[in-house]
Protein backbone atom coordinates (compact mmCIF):
# COMPACT_ATOMS: atom_id res chain seq x y z
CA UNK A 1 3.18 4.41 17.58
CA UNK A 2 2.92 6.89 14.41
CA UNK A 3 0.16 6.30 11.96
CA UNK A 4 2.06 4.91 9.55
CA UNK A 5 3.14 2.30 11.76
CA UNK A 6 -0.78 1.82 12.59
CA UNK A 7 -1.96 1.30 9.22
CA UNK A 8 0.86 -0.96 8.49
CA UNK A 9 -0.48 -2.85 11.58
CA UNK A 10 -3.63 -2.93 10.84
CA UNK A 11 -2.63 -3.92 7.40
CA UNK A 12 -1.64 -7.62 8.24
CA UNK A 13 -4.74 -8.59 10.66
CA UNK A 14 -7.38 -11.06 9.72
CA UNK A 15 -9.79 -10.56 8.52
CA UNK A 16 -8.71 -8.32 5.63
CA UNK A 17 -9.85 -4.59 6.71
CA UNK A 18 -12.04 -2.68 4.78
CA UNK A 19 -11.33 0.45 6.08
CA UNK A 20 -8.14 1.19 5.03
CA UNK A 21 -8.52 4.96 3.07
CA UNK A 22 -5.69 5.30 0.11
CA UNK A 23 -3.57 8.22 1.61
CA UNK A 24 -3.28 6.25 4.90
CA UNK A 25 -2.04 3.54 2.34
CA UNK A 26 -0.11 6.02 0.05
CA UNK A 27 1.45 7.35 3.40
CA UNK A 28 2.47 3.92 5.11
CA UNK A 29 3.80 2.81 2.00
CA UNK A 30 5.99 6.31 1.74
CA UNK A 31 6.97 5.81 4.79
CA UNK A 32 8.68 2.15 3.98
CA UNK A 33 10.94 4.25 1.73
CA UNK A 34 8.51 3.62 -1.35
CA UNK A 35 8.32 6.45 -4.28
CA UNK A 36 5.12 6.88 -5.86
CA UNK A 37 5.23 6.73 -9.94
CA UNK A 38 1.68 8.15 -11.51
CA UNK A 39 0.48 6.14 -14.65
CA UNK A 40 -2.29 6.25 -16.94
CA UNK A 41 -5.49 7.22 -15.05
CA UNK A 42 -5.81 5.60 -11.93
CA UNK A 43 -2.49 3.37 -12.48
CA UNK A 44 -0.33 3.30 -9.25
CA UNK A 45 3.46 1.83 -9.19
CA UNK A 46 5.02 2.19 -5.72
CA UNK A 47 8.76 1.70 -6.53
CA UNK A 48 11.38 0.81 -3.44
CA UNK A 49 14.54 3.09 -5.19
CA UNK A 50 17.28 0.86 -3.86
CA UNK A 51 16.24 -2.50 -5.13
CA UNK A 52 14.05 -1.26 -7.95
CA UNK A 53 11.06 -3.53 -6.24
CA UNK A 54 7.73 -2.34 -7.52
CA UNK A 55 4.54 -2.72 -6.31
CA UNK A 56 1.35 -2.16 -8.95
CA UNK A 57 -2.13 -0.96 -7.39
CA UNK A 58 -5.03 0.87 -8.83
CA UNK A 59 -5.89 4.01 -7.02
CA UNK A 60 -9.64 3.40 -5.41
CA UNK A 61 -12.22 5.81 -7.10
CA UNK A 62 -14.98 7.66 -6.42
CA UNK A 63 -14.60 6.09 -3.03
CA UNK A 64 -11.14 6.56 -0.78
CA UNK A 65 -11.10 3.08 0.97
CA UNK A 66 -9.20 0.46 -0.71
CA UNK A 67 -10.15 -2.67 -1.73
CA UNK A 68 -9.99 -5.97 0.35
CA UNK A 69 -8.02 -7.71 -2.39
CA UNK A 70 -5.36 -4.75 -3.14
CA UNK A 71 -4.60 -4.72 0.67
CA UNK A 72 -4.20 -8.48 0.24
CA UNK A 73 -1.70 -7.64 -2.75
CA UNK A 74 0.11 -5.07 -1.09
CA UNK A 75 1.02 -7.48 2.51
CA UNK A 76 2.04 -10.26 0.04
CA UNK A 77 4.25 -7.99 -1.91
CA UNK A 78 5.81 -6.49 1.00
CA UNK A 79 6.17 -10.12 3.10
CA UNK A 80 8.08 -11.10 -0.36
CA UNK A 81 10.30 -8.10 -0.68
CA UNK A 82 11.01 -8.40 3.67
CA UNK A 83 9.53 -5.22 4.75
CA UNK A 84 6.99 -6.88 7.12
């Protein structure tokens, strides 16, 4: 199983993980077929280029691990658009 595939995983188990580190986000997401836009500051839009489905996050900062309720975001979003 590739990392990606891990994260993605590990994404969708109960209770929400807290250990989830952006680029391991970034990364599973990329490898969905998502494109990363960059926004103002720490603005994220992860666009899906075929059916124009975005997903909006806010890149964690100082720390890398992202937050309990983006992760929650990000498996709704992608149970809505069918990619989990």
């Amino acid at each position: 199983m590739s990392k990606h595939a891990k994260t993605l995983k590990k994404l969708c188990t109960q209770p929400t993980p807290t250990d989830i580190k952006w680029n391991d986000l970034k990364g599973a997401l990329e490898s969905l077929g998502y494109k990363e836009l960059v926004g103002d500051g720490s603005r994220r839009k992860f666009v899906f280029p075929v059916t124009n489905e975005v997903i909006n996050l806010h890149k964690p900062h100082p720390q890398p691990e992202v937050k309990q309720y983006v992760i929650r975001q990000v498996v709704e979003q992608l149970k809505l658009q069918g990619r989990i």
